[in-house]
PDB file of N, CA and C in Angstrom:
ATOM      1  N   UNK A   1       0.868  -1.162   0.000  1.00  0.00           N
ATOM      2  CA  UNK A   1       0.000   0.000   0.000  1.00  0.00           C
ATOM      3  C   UNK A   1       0.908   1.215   0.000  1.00  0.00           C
ATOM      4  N   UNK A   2       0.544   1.684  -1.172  1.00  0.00           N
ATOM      5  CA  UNK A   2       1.742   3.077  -0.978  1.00  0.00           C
ATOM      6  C   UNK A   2       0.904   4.618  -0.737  1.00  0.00           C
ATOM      7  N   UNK A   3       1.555   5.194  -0.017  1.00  0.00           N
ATOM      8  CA  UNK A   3       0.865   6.583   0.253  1.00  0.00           C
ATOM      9  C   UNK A   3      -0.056   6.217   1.358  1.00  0.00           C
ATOM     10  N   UNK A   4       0.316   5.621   2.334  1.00  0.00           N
ATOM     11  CA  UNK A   4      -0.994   4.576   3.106  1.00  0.00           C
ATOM     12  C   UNK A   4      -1.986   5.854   3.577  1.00  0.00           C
ATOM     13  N   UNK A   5      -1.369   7.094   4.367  1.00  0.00           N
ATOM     14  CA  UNK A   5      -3.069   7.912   4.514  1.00  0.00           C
ATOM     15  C   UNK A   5      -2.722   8.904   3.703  1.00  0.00           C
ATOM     16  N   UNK A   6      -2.266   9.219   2.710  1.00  0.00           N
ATOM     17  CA  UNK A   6      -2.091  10.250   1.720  1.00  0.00           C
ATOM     18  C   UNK A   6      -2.047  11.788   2.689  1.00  0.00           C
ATOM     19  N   UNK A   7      -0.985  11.659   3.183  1.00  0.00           N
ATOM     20  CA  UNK A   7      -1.007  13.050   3.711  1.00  0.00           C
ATOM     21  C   UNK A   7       0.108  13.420   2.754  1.00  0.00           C
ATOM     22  N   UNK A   8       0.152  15.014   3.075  1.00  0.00           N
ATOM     23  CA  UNK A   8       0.659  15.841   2.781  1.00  0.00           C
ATOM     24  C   UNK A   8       1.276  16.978   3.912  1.00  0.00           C
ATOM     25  N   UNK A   9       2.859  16.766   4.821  1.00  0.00           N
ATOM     26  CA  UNK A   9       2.497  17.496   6.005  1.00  0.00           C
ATOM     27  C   UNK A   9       2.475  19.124   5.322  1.00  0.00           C
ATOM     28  N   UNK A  10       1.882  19.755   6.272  1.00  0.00           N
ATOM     29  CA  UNK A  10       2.131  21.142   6.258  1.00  0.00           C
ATOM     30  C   UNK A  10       0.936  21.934   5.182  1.00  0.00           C
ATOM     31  N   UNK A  11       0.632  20.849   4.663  1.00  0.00           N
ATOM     32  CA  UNK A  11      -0.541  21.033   3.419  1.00  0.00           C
ATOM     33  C   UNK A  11      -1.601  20.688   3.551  1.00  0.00           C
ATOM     34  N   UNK A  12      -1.978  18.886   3.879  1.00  0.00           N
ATOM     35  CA  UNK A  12      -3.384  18.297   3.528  1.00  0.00           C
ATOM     36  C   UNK A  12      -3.240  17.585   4.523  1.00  0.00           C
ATOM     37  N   UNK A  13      -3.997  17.246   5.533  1.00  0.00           N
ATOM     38  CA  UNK A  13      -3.943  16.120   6.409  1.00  0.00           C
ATOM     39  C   UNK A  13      -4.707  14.831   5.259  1.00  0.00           C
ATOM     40  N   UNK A  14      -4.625  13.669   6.211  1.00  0.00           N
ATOM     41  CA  UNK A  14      -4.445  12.513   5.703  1.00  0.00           C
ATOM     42  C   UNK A  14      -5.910  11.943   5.579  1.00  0.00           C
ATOM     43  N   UNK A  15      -6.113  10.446   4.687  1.00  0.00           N
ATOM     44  CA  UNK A  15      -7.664  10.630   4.412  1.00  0.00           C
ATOM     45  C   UNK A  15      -7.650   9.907   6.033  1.00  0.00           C
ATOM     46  N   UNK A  16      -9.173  10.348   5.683  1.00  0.00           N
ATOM     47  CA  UNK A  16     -10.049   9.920   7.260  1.00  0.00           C
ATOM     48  C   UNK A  16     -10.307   8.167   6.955  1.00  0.00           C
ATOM     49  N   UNK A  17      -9.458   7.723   8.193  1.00  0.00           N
ATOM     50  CA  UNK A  17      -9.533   6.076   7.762  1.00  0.00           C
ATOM     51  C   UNK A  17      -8.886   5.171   9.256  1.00  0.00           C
ATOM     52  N   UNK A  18      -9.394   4.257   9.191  1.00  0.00           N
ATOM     53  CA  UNK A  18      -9.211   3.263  10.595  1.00  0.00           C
ATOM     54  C   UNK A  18      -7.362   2.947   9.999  1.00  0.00           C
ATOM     55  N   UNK A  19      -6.520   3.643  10.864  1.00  0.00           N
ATOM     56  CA  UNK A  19      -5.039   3.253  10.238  1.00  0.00           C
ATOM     57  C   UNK A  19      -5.284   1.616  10.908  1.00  0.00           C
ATOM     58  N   UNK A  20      -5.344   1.525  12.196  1.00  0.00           N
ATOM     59  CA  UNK A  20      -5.370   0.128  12.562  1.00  0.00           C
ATOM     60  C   UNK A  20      -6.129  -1.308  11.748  1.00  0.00           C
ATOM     61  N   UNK A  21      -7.049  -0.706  11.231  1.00  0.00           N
ATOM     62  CA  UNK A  21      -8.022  -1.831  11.006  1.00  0.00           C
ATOM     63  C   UNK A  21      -6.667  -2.147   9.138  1.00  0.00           C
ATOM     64  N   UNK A  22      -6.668  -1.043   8.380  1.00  0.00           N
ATOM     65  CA  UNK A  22      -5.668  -1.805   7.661  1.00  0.00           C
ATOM     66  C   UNK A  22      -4.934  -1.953   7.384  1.00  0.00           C
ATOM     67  N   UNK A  23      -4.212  -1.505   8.894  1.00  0.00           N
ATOM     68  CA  UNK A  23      -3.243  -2.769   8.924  1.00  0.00           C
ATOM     69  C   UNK A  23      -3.542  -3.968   9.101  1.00  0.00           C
ATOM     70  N   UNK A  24      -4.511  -4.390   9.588  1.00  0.00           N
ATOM     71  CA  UNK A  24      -4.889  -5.499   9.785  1.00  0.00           C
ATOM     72  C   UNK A  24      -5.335  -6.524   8.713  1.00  0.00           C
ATOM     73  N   UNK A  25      -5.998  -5.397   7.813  1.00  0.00           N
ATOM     74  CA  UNK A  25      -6.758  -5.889   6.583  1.00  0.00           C
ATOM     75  C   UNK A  25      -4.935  -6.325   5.918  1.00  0.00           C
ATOM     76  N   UNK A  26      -4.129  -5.292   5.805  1.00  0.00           N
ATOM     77  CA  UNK A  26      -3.256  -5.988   4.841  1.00  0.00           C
ATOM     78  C   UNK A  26      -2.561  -7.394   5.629  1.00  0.00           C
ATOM     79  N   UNK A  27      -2.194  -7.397   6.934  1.00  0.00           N
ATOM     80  CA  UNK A  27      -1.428  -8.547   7.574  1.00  0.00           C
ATOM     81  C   UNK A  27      -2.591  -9.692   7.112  1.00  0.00           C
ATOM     82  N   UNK A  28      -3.762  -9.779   6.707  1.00  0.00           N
ATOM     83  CA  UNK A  28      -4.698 -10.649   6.381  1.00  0.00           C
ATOM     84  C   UNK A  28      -4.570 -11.232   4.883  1.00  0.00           C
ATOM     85  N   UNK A  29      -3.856 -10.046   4.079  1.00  0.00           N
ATOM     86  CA  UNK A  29      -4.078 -10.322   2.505  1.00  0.00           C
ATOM     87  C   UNK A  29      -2.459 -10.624   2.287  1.00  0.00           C
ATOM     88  N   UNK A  30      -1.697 -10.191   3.476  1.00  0.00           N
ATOM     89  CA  UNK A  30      -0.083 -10.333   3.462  1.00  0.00           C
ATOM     90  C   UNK A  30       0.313  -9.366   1.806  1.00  0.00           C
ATOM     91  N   UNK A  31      -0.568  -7.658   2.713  1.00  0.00           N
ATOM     92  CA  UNK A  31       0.129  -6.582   1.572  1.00  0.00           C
ATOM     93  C   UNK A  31       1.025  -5.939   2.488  1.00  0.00           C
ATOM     94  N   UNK A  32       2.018  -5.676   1.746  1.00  0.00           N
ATOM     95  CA  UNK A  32       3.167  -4.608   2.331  1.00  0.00           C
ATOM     96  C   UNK A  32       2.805  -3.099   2.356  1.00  0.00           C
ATOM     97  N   UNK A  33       3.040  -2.211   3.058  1.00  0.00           N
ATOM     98  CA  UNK A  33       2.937  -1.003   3.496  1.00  0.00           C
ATOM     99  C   UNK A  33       3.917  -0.005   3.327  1.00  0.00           C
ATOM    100  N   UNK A  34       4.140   1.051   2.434  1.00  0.00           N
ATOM    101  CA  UNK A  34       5.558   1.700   2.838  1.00  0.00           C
ATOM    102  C   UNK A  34       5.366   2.281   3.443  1.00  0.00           C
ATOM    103  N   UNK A  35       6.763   2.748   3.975  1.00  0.00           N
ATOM    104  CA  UNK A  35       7.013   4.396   4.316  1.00  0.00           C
ATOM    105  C   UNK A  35       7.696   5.123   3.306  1.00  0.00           C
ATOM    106  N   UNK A  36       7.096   6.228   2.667  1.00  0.00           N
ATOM    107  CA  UNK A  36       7.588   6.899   1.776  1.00  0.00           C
ATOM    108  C   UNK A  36       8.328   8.385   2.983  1.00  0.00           C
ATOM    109  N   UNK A  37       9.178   8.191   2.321  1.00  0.00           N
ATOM    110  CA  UNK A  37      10.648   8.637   2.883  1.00  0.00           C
ATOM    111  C   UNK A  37      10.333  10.267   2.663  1.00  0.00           C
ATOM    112  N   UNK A  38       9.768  10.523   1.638  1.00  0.00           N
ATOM    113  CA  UNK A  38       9.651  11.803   0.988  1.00  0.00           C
ATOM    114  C   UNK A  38       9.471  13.099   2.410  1.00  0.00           C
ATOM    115  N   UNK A  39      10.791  14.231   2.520  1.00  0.00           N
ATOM    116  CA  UNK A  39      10.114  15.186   3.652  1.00  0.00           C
ATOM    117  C   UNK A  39       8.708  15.619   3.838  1.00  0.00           C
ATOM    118  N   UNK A  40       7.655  15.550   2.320  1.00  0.00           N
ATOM    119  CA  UNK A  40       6.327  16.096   2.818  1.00  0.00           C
ATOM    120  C   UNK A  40       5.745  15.133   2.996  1.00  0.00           C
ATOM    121  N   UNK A  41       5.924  13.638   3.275  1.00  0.00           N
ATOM    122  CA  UNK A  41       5.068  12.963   3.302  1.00  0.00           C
ATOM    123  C   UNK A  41       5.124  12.244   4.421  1.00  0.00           C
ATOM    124  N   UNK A  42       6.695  11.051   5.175  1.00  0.00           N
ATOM    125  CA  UNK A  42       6.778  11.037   6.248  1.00  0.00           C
ATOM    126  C   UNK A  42       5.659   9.588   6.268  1.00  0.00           C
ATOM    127  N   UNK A  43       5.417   9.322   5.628  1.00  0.00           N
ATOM    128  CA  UNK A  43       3.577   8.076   5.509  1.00  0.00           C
ATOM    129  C   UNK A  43       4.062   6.518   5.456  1.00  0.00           C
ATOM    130  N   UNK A  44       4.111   5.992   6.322  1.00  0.00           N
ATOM    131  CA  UNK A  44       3.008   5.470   7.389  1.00  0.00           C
ATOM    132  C   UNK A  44       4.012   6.367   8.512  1.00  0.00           C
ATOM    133  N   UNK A  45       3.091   6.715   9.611  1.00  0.00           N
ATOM    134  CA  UNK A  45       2.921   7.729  10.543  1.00  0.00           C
ATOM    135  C   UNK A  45       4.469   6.253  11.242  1.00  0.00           C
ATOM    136  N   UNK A  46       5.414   6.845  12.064  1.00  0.00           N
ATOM    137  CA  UNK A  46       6.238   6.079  12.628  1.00  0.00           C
ATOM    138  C   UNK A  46       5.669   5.238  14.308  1.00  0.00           C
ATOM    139  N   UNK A  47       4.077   5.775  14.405  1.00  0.00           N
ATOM    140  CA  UNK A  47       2.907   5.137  15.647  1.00  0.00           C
ATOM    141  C   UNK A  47       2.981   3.948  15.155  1.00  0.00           C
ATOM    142  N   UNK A  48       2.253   4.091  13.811  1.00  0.00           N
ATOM    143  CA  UNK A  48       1.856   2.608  13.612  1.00  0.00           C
ATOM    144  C   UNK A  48       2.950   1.573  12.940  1.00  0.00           C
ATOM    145  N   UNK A  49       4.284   1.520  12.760  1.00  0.00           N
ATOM    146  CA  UNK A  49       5.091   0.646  12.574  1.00  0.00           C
ATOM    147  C   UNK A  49       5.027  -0.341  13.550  1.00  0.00           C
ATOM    148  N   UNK A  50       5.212  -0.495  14.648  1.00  0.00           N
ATOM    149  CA  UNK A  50       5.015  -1.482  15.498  1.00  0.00           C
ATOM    150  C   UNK A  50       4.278  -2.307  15.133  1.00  0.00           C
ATOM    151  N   UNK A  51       3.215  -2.064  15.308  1.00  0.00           N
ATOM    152  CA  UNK A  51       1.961  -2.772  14.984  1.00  0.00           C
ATOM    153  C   UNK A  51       2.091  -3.545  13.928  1.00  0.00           C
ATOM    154  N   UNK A  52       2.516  -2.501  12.364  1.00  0.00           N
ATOM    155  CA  UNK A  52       2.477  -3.227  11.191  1.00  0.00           C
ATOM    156  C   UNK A  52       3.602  -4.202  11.560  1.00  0.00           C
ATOM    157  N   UNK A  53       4.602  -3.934  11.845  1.00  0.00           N
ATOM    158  CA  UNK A  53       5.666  -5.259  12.103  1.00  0.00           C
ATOM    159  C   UNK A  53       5.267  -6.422  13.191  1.00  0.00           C
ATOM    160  N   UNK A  54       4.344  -6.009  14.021  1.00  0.00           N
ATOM    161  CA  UNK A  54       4.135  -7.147  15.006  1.00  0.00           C
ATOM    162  C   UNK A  54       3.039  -8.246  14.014  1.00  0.00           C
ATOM    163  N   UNK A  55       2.336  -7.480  13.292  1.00  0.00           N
ATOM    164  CA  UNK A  55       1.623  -8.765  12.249  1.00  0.00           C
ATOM    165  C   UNK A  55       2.159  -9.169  10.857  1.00  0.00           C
ATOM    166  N   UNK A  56       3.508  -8.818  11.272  1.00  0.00           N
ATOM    167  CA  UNK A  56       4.289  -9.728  10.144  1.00  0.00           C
ATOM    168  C   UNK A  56       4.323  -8.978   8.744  1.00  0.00           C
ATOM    169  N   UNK A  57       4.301  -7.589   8.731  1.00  0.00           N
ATOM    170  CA  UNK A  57       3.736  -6.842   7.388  1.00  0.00           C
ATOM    171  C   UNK A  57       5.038  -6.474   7.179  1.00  0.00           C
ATOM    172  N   UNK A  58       5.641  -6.734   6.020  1.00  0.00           N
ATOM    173  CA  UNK A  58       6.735  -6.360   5.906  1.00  0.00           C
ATOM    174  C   UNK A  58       6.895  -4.496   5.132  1.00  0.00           C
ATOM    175  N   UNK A  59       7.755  -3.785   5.398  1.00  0.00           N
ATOM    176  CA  UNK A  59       7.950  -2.506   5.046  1.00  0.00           C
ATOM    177  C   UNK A  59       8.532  -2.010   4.213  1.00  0.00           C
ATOM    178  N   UNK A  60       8.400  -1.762   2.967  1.00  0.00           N
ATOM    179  CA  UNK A  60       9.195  -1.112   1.902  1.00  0.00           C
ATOM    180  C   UNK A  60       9.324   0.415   2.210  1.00  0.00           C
ATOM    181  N   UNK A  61      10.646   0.943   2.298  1.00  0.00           N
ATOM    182  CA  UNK A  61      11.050   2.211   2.249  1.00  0.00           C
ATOM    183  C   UNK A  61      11.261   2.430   1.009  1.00  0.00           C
ATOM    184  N   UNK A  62      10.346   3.732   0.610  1.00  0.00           N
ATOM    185  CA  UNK A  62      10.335   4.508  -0.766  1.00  0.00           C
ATOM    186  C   UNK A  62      10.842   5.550  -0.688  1.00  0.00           C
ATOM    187  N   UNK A  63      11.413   6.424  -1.757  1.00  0.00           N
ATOM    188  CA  UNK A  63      12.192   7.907  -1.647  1.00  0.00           C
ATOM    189  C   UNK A  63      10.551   8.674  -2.093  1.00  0.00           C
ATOM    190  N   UNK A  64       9.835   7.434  -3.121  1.00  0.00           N
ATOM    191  CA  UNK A  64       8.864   8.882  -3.659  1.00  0.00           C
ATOM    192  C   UNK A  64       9.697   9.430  -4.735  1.00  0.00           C
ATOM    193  N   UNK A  65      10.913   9.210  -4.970  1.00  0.00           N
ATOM    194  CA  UNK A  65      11.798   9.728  -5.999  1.00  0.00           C
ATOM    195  C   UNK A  65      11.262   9.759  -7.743  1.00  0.00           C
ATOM    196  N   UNK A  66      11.330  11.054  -7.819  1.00  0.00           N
ATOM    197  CA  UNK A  66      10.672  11.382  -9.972  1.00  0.00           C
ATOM    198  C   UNK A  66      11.949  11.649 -10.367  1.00  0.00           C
ATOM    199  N   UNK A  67      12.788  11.929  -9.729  1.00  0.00           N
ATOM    200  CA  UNK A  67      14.784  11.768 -10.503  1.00  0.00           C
ATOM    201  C   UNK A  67      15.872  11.104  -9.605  1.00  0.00           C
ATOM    202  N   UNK A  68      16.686  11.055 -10.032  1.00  0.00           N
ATOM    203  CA  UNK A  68      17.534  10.251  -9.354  1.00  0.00           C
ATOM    204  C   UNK A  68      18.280  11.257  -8.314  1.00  0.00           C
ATOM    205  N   UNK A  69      18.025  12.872  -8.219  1.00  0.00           N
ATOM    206  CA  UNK A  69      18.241  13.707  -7.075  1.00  0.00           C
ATOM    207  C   UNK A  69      17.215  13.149  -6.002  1.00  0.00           C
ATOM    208  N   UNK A  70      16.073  12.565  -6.270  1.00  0.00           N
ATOM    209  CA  UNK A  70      14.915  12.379  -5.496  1.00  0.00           C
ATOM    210  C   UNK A  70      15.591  11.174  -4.444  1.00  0.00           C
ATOM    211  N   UNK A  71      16.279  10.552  -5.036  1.00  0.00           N
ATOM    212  CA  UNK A  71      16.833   9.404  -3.693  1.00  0.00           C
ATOM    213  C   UNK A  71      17.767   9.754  -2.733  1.00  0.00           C
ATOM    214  N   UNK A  72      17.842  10.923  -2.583  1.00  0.00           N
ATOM    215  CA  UNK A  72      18.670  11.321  -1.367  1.00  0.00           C
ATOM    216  C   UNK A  72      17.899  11.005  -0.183  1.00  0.00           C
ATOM    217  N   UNK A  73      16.590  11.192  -0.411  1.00  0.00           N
ATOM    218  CA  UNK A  73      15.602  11.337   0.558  1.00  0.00           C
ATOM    219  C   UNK A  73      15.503   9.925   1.601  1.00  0.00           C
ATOM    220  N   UNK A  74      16.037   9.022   1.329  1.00  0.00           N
ATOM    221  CA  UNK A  74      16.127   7.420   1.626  1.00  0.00           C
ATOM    222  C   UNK A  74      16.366   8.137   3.202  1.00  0.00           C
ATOM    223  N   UNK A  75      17.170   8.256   3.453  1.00  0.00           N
ATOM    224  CA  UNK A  75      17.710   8.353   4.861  1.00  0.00           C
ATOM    225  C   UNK A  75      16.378   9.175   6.013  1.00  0.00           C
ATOM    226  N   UNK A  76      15.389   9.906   5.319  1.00  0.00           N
ATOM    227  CA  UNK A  76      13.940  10.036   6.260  1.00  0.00           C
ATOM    228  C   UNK A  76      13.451   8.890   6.631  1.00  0.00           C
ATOM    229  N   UNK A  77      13.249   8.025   5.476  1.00  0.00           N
ATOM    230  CA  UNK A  77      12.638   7.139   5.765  1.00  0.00           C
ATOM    231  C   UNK A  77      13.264   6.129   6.765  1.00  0.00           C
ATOM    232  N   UNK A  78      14.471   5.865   6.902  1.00  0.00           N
ATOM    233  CA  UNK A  78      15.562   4.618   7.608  1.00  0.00           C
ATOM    234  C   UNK A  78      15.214   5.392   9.124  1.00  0.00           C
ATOM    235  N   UNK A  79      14.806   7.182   9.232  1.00  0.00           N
ATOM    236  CA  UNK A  79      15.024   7.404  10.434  1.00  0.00           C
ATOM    237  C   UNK A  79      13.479   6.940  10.854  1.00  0.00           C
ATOM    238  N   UNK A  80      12.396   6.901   9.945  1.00  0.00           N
ATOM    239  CA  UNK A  80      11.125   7.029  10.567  1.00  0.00           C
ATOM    240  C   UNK A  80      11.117   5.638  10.832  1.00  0.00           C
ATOM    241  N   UNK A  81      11.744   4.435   9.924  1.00  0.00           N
ATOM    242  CA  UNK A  81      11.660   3.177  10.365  1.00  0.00           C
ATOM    243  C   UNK A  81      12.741   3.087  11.734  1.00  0.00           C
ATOM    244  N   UNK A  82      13.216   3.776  11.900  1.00  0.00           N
ATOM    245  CA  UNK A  82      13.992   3.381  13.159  1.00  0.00           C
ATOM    246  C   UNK A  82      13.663   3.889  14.538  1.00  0.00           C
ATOM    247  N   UNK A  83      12.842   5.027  13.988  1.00  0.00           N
ATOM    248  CA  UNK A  83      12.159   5.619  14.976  1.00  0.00           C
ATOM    249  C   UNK A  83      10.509   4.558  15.774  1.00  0.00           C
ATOM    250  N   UNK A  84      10.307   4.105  14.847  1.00  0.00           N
ATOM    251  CA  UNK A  84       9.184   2.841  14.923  1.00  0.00           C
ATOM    252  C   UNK A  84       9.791   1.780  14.957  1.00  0.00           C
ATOM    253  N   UNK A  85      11.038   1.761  15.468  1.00  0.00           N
ATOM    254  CA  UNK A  85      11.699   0.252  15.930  1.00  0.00           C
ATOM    255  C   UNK A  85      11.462  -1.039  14.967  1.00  0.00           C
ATOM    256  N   UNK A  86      11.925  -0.406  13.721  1.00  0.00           N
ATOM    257  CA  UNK A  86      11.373  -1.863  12.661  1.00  0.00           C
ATOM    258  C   UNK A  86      13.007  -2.242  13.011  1.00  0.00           C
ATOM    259  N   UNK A  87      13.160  -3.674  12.310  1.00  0.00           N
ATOM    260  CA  UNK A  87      14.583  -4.219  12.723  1.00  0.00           C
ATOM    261  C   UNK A  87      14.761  -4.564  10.970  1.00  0.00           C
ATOM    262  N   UNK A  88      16.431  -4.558  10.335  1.00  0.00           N
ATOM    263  CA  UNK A  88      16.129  -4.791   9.451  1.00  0.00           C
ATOM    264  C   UNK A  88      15.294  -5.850   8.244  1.00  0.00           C
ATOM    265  N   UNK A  89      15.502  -7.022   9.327  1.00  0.00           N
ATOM    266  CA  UNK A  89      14.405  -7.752   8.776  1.00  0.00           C
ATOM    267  C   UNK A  89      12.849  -7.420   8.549  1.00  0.00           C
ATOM    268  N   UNK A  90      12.486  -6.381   8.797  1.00  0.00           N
ATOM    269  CA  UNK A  90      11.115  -5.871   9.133  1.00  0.00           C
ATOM    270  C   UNK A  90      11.135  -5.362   7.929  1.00  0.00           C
ATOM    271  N   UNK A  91      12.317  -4.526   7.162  1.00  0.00           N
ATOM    272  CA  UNK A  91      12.312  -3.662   5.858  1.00  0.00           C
ATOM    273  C   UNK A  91      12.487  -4.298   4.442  1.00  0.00           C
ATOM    274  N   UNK A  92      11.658  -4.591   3.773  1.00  0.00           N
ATOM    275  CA  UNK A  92      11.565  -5.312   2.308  1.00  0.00           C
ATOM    276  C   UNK A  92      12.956  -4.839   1.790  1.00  0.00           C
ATOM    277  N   UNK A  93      13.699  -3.502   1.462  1.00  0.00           N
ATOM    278  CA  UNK A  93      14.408  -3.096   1.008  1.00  0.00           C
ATOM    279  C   UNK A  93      15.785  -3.882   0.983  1.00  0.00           C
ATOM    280  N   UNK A  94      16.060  -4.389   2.572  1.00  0.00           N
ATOM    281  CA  UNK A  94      17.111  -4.912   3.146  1.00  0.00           C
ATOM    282  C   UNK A  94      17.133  -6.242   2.743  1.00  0.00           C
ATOM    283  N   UNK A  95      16.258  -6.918   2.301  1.00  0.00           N
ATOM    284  CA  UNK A  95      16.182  -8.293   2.332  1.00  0.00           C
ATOM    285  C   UNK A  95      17.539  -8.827   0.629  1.00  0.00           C
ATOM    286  N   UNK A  96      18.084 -10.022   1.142  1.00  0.00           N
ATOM    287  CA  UNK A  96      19.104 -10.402   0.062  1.00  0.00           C
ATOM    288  C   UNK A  96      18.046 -10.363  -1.230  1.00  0.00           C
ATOM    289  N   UNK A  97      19.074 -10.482  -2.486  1.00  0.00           N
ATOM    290  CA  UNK A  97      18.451 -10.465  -3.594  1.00  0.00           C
ATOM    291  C   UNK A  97      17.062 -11.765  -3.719  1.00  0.00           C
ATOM    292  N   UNK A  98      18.074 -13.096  -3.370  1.00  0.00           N
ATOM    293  CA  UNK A  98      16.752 -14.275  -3.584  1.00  0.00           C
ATOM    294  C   UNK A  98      16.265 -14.262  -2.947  1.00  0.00           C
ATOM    295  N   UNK A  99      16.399 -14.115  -1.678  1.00  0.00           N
ATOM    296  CA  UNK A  99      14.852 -13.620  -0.497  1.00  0.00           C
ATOM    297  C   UNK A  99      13.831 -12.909  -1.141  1.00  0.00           C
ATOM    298  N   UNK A 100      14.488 -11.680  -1.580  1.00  0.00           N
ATOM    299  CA  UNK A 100      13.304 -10.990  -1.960  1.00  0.00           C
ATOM    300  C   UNK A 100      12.611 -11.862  -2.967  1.00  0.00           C
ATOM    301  N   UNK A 101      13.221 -12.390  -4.277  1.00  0.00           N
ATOM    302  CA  UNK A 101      12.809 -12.424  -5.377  1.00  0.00           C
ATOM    303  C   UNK A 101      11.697 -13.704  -4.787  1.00  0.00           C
ATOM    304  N   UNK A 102      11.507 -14.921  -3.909  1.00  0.00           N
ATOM    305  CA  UNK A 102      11.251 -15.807  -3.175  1.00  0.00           C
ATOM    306  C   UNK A 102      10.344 -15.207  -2.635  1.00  0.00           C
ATOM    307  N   UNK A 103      10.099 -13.800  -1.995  1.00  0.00           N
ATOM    308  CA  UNK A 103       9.121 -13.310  -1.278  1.00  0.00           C
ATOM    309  C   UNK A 103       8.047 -12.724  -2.476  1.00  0.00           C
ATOM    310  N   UNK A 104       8.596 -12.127  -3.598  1.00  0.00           N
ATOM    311  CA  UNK A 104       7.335 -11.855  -4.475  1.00  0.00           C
ATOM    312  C   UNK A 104       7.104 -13.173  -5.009  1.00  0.00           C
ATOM    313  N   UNK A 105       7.745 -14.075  -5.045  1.00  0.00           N
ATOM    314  CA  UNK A 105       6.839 -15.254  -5.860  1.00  0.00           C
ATOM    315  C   UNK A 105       5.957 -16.206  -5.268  1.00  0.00           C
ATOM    316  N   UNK A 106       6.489 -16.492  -4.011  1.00  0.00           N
ATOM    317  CA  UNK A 106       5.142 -17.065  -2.458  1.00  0.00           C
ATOM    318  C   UNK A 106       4.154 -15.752  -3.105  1.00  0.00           C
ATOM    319  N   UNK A 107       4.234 -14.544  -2.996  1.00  0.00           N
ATOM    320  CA  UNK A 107       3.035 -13.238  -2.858  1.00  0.00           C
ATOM    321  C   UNK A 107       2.325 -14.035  -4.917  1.00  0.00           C
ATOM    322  N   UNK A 108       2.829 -14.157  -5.592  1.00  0.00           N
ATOM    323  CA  UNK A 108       1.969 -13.923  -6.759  1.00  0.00           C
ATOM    324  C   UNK A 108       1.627 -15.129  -6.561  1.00  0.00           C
ATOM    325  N   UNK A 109       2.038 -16.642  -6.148  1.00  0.00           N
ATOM    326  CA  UNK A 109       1.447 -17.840  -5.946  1.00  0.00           C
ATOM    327  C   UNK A 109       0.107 -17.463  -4.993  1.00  0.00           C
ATOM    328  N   UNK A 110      -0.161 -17.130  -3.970  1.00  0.00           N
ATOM    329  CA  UNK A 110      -1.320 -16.883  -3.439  1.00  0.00           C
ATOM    330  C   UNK A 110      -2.343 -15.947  -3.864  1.00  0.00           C
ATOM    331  N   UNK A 111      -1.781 -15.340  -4.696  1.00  0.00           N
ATOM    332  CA  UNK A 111      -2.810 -14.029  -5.562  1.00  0.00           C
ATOM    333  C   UNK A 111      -3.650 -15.207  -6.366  1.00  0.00           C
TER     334      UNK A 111
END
């Protein structure tokens, strides 16, 4: 789920939505959640990481990046996941190459 409450800080607050319930809904469908790294965005809130990691939801850190200046931004996100105590196993990003590639293919076998 990317952009999970579509905020915008300083601009738009985020849509009106049960953050808990999907998380729950995704630890049920086993969808991943980012945190987009981006300074205005900051999304998933660093509250609810716990949670998403205690039901097994794994976390992709995004820059949000439209150029390749845009990936500087990585390091918001490593602080908001660290700030929400994900461990690196918790972060999709970190995972070895065949892990990962092993983790999208279990995900499209159950689709």
């Amino acid at each position: 789920i990317g952009h999970p409450t579509g905020r915008i800080l300083l601009e738009r607050a985020g849509y009106e939505l049960d953050v808990e319930t999907m998380i729950d809904a995704a630890a049920a469908h086993n969808v991943c959640i980012e945190i987009n790294a981006h300074p205005s965005r900051l999304d998933l809130d660093w509250r609810y990481l716990h949670r998403a990691r205690d039901k097994g939801i794994k976390i992709p850190i995004d820059p949000d990046a439209h150029s390749i200046d845009g990936l500087d931004v990585m390091r918001y996100g490593v602080g908001i996941a660290r700030k929400g105590w994900l461990r690196a196993s918790d972060v999709l990003n970190t995972m070895h190459t065949k892990a990962l590639l092993d983790f999208f293919k279990k995900r499209r076998q159950r689709v």
